[in-house]
Protein backbone atom coordinates (compact mmCIF):
# COMPACT_ATOMS: atom_id res chain seq x y z
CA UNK A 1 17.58 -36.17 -87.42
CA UNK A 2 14.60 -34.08 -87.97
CA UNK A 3 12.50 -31.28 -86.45
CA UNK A 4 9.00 -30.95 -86.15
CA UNK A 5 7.87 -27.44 -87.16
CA UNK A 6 4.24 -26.86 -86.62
CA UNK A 7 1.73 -23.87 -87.37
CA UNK A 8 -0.06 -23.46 -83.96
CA UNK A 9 -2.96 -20.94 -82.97
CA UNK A 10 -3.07 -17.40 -83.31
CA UNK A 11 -0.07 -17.46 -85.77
CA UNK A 12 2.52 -19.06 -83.27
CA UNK A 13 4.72 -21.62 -84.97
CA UNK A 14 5.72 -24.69 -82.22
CA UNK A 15 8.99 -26.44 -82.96
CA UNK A 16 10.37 -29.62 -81.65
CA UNK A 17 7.97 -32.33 -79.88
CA UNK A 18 6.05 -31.11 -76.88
CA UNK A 19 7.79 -32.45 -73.66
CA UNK A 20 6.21 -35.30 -71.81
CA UNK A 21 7.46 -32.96 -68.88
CA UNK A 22 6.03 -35.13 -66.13
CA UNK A 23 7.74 -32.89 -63.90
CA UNK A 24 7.65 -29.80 -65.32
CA UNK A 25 9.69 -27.76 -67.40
CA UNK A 26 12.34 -24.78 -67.29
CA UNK A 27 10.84 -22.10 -68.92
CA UNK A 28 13.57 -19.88 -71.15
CA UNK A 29 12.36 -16.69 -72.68
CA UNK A 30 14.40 -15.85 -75.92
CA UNK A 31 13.62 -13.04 -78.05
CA UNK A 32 10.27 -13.37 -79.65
CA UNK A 33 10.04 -17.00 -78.52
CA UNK A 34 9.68 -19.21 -74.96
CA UNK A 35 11.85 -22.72 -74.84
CA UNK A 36 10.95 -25.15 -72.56
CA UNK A 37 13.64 -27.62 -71.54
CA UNK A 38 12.31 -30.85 -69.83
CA UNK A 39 14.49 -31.40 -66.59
CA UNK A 40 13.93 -35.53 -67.54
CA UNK A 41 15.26 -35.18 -70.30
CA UNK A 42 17.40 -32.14 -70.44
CA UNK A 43 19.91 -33.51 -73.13
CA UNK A 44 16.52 -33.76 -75.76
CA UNK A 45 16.15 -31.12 -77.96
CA UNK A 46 14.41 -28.28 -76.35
CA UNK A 47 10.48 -27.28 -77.45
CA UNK A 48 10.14 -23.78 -78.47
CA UNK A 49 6.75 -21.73 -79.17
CA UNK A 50 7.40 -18.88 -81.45
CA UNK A 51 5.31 -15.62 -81.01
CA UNK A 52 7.28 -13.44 -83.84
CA UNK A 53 9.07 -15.55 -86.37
CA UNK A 54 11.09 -12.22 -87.39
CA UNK A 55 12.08 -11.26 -83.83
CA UNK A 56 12.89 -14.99 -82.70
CA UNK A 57 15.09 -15.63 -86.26
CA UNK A 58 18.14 -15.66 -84.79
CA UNK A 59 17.49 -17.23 -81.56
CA UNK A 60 16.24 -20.35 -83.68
CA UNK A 61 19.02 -20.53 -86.05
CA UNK A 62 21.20 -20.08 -82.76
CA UNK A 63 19.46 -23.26 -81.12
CA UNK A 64 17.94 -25.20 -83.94
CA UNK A 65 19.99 -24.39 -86.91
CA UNK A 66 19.71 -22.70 -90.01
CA UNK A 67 17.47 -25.04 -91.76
CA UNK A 68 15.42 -25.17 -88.60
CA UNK A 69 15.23 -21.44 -88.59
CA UNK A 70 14.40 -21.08 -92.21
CA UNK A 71 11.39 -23.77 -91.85
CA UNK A 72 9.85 -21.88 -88.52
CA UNK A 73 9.29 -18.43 -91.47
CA UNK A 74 7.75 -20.98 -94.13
CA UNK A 75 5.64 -22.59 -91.89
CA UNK A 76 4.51 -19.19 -90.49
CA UNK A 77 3.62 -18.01 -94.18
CA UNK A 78 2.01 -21.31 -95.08
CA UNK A 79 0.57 -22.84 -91.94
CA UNK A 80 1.83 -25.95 -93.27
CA UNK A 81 3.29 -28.75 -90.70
CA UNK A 82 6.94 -29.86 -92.22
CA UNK A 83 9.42 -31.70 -91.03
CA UNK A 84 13.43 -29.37 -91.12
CA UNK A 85 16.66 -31.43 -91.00
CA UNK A 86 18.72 -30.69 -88.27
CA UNK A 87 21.75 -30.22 -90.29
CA UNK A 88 23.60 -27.76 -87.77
CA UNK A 89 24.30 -29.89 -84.44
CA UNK A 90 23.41 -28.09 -81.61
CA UNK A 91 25.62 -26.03 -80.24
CA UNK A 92 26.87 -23.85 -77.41
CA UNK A 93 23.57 -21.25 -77.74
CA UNK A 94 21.41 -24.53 -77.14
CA UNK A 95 23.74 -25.52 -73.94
CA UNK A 96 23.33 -22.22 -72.44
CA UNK A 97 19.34 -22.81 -72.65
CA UNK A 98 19.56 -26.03 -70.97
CA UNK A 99 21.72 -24.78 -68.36
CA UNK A 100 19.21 -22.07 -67.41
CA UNK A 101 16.22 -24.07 -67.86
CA UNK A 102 17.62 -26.13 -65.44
CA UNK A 103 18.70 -23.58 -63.03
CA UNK A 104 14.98 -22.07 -63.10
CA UNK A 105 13.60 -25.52 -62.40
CA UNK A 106 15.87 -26.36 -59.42
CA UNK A 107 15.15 -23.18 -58.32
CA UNK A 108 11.48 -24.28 -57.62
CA UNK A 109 11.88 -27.78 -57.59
CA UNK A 110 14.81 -28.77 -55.52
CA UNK A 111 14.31 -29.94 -52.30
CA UNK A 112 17.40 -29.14 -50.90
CA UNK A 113 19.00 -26.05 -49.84
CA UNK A 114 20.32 -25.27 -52.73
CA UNK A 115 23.14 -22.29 -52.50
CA UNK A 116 21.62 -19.12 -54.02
CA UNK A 117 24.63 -17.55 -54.72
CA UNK A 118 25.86 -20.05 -57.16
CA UNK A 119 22.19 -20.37 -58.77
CA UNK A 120 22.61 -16.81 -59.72
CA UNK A 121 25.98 -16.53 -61.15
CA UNK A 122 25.38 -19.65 -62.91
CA UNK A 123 22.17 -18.55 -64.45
CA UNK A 124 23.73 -14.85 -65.27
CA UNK A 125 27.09 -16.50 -66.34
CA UNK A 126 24.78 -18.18 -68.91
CA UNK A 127 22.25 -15.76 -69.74
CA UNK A 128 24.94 -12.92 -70.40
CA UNK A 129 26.42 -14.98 -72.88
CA UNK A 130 23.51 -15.21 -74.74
CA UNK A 131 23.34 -11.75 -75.16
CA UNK A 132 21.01 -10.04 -77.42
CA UNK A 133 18.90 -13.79 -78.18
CA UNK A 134 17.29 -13.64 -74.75
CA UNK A 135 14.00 -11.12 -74.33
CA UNK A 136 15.03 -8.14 -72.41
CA UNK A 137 13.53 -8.94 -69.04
CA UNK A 138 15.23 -12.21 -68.70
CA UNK A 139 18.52 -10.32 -69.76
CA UNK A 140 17.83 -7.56 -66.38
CA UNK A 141 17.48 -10.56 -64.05
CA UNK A 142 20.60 -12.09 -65.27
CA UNK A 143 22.37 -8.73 -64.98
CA UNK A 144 21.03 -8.23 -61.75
CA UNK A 145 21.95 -11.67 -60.44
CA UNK A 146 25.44 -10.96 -61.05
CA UNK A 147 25.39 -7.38 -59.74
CA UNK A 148 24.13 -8.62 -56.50
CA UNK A 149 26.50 -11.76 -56.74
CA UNK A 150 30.13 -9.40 -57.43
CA UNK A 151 31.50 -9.84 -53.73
CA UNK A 152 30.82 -13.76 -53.70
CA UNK A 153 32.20 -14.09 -57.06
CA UNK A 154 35.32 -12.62 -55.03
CA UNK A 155 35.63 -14.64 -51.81
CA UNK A 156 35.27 -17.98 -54.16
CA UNK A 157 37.86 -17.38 -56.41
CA UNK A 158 40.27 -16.43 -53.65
CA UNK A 159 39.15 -19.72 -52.03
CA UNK A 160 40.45 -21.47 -55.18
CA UNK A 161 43.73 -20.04 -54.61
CA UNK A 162 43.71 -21.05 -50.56
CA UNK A 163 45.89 -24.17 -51.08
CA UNK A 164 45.52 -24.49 -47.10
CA UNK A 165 41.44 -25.28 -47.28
CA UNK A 166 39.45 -27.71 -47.96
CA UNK A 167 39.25 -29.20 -51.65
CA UNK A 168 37.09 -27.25 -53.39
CA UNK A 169 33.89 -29.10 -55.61
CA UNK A 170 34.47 -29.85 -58.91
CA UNK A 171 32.67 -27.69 -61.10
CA UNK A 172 32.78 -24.52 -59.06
CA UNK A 173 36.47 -23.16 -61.00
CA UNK A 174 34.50 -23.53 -64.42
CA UNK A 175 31.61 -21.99 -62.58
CA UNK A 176 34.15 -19.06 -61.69
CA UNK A 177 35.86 -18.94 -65.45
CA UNK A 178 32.37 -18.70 -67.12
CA UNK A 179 30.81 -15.63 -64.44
CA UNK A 180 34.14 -13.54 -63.27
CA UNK A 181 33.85 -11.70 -67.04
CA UNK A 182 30.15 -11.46 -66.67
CA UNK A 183 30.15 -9.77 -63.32
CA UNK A 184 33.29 -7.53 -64.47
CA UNK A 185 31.28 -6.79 -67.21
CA UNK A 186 28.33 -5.52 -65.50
CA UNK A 187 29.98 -3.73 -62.04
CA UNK A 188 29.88 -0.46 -62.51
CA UNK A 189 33.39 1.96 -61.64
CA UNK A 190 31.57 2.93 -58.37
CA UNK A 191 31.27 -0.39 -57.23
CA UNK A 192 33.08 -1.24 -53.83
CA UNK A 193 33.57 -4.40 -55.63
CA UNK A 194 35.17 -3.77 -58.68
CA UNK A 195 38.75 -3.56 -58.51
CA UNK A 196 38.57 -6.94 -56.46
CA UNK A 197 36.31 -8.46 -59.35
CA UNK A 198 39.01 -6.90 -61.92
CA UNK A 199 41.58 -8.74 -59.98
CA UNK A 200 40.30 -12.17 -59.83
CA UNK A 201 39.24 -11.31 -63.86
CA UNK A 202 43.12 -10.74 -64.69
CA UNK A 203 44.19 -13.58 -62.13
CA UNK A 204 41.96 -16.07 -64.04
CA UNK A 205 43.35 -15.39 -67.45
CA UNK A 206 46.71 -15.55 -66.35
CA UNK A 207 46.12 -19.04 -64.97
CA UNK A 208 44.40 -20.43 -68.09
CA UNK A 209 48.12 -18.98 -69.92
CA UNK A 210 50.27 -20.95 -67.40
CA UNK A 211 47.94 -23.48 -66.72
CA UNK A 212 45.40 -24.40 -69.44
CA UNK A 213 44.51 -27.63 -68.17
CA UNK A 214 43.62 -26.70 -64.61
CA UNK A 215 43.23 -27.93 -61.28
CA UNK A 216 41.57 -31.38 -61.07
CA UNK A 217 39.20 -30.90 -57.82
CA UNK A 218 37.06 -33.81 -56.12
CA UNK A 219 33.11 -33.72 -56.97
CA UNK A 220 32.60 -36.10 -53.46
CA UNK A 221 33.51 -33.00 -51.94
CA UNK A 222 30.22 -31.40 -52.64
CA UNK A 223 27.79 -34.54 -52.02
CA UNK A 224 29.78 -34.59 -48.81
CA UNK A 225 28.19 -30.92 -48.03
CA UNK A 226 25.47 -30.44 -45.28
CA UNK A 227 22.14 -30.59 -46.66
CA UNK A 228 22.81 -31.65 -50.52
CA UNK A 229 21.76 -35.01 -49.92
CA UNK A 230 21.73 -38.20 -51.82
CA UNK A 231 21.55 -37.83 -55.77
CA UNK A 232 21.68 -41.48 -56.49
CA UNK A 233 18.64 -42.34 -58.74
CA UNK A 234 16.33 -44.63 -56.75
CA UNK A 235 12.72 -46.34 -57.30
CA UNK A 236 10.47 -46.98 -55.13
CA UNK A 237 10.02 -50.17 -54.06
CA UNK A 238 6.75 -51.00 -52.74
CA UNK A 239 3.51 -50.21 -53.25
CA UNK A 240 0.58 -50.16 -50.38
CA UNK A 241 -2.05 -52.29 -51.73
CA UNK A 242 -2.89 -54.17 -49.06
CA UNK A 243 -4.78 -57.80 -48.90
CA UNK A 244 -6.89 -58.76 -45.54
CA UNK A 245 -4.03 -61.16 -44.28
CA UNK A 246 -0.96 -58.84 -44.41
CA UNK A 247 -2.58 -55.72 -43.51
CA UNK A 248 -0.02 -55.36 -40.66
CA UNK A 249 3.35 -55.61 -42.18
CA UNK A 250 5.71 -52.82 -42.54
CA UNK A 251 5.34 -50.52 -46.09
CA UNK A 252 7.40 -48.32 -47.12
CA UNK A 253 6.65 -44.59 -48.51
CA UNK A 254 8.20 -41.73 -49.59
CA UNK A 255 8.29 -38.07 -49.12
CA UNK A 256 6.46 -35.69 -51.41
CA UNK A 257 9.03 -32.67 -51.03
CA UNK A 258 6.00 -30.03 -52.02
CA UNK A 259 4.48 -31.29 -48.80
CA UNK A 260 7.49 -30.31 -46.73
CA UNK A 261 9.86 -27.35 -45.32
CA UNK A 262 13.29 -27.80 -46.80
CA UNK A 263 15.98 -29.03 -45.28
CA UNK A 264 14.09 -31.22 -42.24
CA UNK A 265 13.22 -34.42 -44.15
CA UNK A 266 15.93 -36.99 -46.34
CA UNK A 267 15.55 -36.50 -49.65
CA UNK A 268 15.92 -40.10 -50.56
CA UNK A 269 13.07 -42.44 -52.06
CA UNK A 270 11.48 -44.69 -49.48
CA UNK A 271 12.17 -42.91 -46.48
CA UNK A 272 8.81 -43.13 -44.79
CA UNK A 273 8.37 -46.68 -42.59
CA UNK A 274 4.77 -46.70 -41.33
CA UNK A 275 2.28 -50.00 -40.21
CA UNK A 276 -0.95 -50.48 -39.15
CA UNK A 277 -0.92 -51.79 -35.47
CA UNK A 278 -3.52 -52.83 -32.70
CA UNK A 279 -5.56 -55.20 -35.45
CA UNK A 280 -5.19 -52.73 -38.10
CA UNK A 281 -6.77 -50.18 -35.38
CA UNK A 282 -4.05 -47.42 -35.47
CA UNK A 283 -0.78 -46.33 -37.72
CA UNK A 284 2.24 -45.91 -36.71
CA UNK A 285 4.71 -43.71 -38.71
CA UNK A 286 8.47 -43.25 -38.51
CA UNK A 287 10.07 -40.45 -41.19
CA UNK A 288 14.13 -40.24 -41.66
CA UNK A 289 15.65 -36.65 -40.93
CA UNK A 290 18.61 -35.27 -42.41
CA UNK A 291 21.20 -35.54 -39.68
CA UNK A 292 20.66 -31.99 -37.35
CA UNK A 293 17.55 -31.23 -38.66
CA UNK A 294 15.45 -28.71 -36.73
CA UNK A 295 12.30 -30.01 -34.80
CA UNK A 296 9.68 -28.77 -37.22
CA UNK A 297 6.00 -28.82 -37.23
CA UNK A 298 5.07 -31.99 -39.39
CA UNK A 299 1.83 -34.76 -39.93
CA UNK A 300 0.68 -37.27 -41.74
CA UNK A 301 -2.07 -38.36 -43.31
CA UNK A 302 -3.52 -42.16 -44.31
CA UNK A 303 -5.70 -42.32 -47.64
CA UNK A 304 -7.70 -45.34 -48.23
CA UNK A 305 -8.31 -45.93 -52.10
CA UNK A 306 -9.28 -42.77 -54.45
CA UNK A 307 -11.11 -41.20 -51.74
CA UNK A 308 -9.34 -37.55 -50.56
CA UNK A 309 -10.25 -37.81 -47.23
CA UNK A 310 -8.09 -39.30 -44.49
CA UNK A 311 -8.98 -42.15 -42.48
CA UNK A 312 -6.05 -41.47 -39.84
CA UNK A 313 -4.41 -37.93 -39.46
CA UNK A 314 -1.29 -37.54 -36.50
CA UNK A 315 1.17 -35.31 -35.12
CA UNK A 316 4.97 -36.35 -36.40
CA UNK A 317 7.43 -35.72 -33.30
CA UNK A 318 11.15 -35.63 -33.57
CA UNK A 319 13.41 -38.01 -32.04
CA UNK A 320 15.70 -37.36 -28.83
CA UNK A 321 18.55 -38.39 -31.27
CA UNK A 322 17.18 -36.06 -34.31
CA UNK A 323 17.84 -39.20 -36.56
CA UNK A 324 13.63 -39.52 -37.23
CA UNK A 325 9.80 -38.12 -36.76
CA UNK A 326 7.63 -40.41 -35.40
CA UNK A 327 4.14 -40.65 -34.74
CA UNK A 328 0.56 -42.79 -34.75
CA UNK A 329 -2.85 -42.17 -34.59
CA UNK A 330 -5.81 -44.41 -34.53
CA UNK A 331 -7.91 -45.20 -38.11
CA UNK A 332 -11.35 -43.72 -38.60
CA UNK A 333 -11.75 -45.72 -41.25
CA UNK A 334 -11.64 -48.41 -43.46
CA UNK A 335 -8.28 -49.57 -44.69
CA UNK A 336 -9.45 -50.75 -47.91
CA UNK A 337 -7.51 -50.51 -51.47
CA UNK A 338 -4.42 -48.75 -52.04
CA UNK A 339 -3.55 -46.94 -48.74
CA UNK A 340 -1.37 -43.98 -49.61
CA UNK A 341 0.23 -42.22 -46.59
CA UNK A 342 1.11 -38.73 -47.01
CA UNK A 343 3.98 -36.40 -44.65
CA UNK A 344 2.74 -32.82 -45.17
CA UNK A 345 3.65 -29.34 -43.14
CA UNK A 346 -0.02 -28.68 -41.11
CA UNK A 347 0.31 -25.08 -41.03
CA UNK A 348 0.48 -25.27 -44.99
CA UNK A 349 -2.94 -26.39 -45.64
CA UNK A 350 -1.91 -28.06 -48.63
CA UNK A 351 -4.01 -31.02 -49.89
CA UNK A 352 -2.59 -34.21 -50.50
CA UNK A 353 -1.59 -35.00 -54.17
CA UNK A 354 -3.01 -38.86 -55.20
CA UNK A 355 -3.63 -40.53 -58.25
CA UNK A 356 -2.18 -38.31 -61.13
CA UNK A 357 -0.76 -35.68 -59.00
CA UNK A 358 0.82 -38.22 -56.86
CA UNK A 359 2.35 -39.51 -60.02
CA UNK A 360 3.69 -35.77 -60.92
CA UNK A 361 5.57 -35.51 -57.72
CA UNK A 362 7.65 -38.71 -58.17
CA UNK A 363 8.62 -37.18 -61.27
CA UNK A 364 9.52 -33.77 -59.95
CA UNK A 365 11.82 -36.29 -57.08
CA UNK A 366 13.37 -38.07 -60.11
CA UNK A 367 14.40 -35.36 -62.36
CA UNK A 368 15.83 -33.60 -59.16
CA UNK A 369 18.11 -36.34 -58.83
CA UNK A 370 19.12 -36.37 -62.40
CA UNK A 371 20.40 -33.23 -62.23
């Protein structure tokens, strides 16, 4: 396999293939250099823009290789596109970007409620061991992530141990391996924490001696959770062109999670029923909830064709069993072309996202689910 290595403007030097990144990107800043991993693909090789080839040396040859490295200074002397054989697979450097990339993204992205806790001692498990490649400020948030993270670092691994609880998700006892020397590392002797965090440090190593191969924990146990969700990858199945003679059957939508609080709304595809009614006089809207949701102040909004102005706008109410919103409001205008109907948060004034944008958003709902 080869590497694209490519002079860009004001003496940067781009490597790897820009990301389609139709939902974004996780933005990683390494010494001297940003790499952007593309949540769609997060298993591609990342795209990095190097500012200072000598600063950003070893991150590359840490991510991309050595011949990758040693192409990014020759094409920064000659401004001379070349192609650089990846002979060094990537390796664990080029994990640990992925993994915070990732983190970053869900971080804005996600639409669930998405414990904080174990975003941060994932991302400073990660960052700390990339040491001295990332730039200094994203090295003081990682620090500072697992600072502020020491006591739950403590209660989870002490959960691991609780035979009597509830099966723990798979995942979180790696989580625990990789961050316990992190956060040792980085609570300081006058710490209320760190004699527990020492503990659980010791504890850990003595289990990998007696017990290298672990506890085998159930990953159902986390989809199970409150709030995470469905993660099966769905498309959507319909699309609302409608034709004079079936302008009254039931579509089927789905939510744009920018549009909405967290945690109120299913996070599935197609979870938005709606119809036009009365001779195709009104709408009528129906919205799944996740099961206890709060009542919450929702709407929606009808588009006819390109045009980004409504022809129907109503008031979503929540159901006396909490299982849906519902709602309808009469059309102002005509329901020609595509109809696009859109849930949004009122008291967010944020406008609709159609055509391109709308197209952006079903990304950002797919890559989510990858993940």
């Amino acid at each position: 396999m080869d590497v694209t290595v490519r002079a860009g403007r004001a003496g940067t030097v781009l490597v790897g293939p820009r990301p389609a990144a139709p939902a974004g990107t996780g933005v990683v800043l390494v010494t001297g250099a940003e790499i952007y991993v593309d949540p769609t693909a997060p298993d591609d090789l990342p795209f990095a823009l190097v500012h200072d080839v000598d600063e950003a040396e070893a991150a590359m040859h840490a991510v991309y290789g050595s011949a990758v490295a040693a192409t990014v200074l020759e094409v920064a002397e000659s401004r001379t596109n070349t192609l650089a054989p990846l002979a060094d697979l990537p390796g664990l450097a080029a994990e640990l970007v992925r993994r915070i990339g990732l983190v970053r993204w869900l971080e804005t992205h996600s639409p669930d409620e998405l414990p904080q806790g174990l975003l941060d001692l994932e991302f400073g498990s990660a960052s700390c061991a990339l040491d001295d490649l990332l730039a200094d400020p994203e090295r003081e948030d990682a620090e500072a992530r697992l600072l502020r993270r020491a006591g739950l670092a403590v209660r989870l691994s002490r959960r691991l141990r609780d035979s009597g609880g509830p099966p723990a998700p798979s995942g979180l006892a790696a989580l625990l391996v990789d961050a316990l020397p992190w956060v040792h590392r980085v609570v300081p002797y006058s710490s209320p924490d760190f004699d527990d965090v020492l503990h659980e440090v010791e504890l850990a190593a003595a289990l990998r001696e007696l017990a290298p191969d672990g506890a085998v924990f159930d990953w159902d146990a986390l989809a199970e959770a409150p709030g995470v969700g469905g993660r099966e990858l769905a498309t959507s199945r319909s699309r609302s062109a409608g034709r004079p003679r079936d302008l009254e059957v039931p579509r089927r939508a789905s939510v744009d999670w920018w549009q909405v609080p967290r945690g109120v709304l299913r996070t599935a595809e197609d979870t938005v029923e709606w119809q036009l009614t009365d001779g195709a006089t009104r709408v009528a809207v129906t919205v799944a909830a996740t099961p206890g949701a709060p009542a919450a102040a929702l709407a929606f909004r009808l588009f006819a064709g390109d045009l980004p102005v409504p022809i129907a706008v109503g008031a979503l109410q929540l159901t006396d069993d909490g299982a849906a919103f519902r709602g309808s409001a009469p059309l102002h205008g005509t329901p020609a072309g595509e109809l696009t109907l859109d849930v949004h948060d009122p008291t967010a004034r944020r406008p609709a996202r159609l055509g391109a944008d709308r197209a952006i958003a079903q990304a950002v709902r797919w890559a989510a689910r990858g993940i």
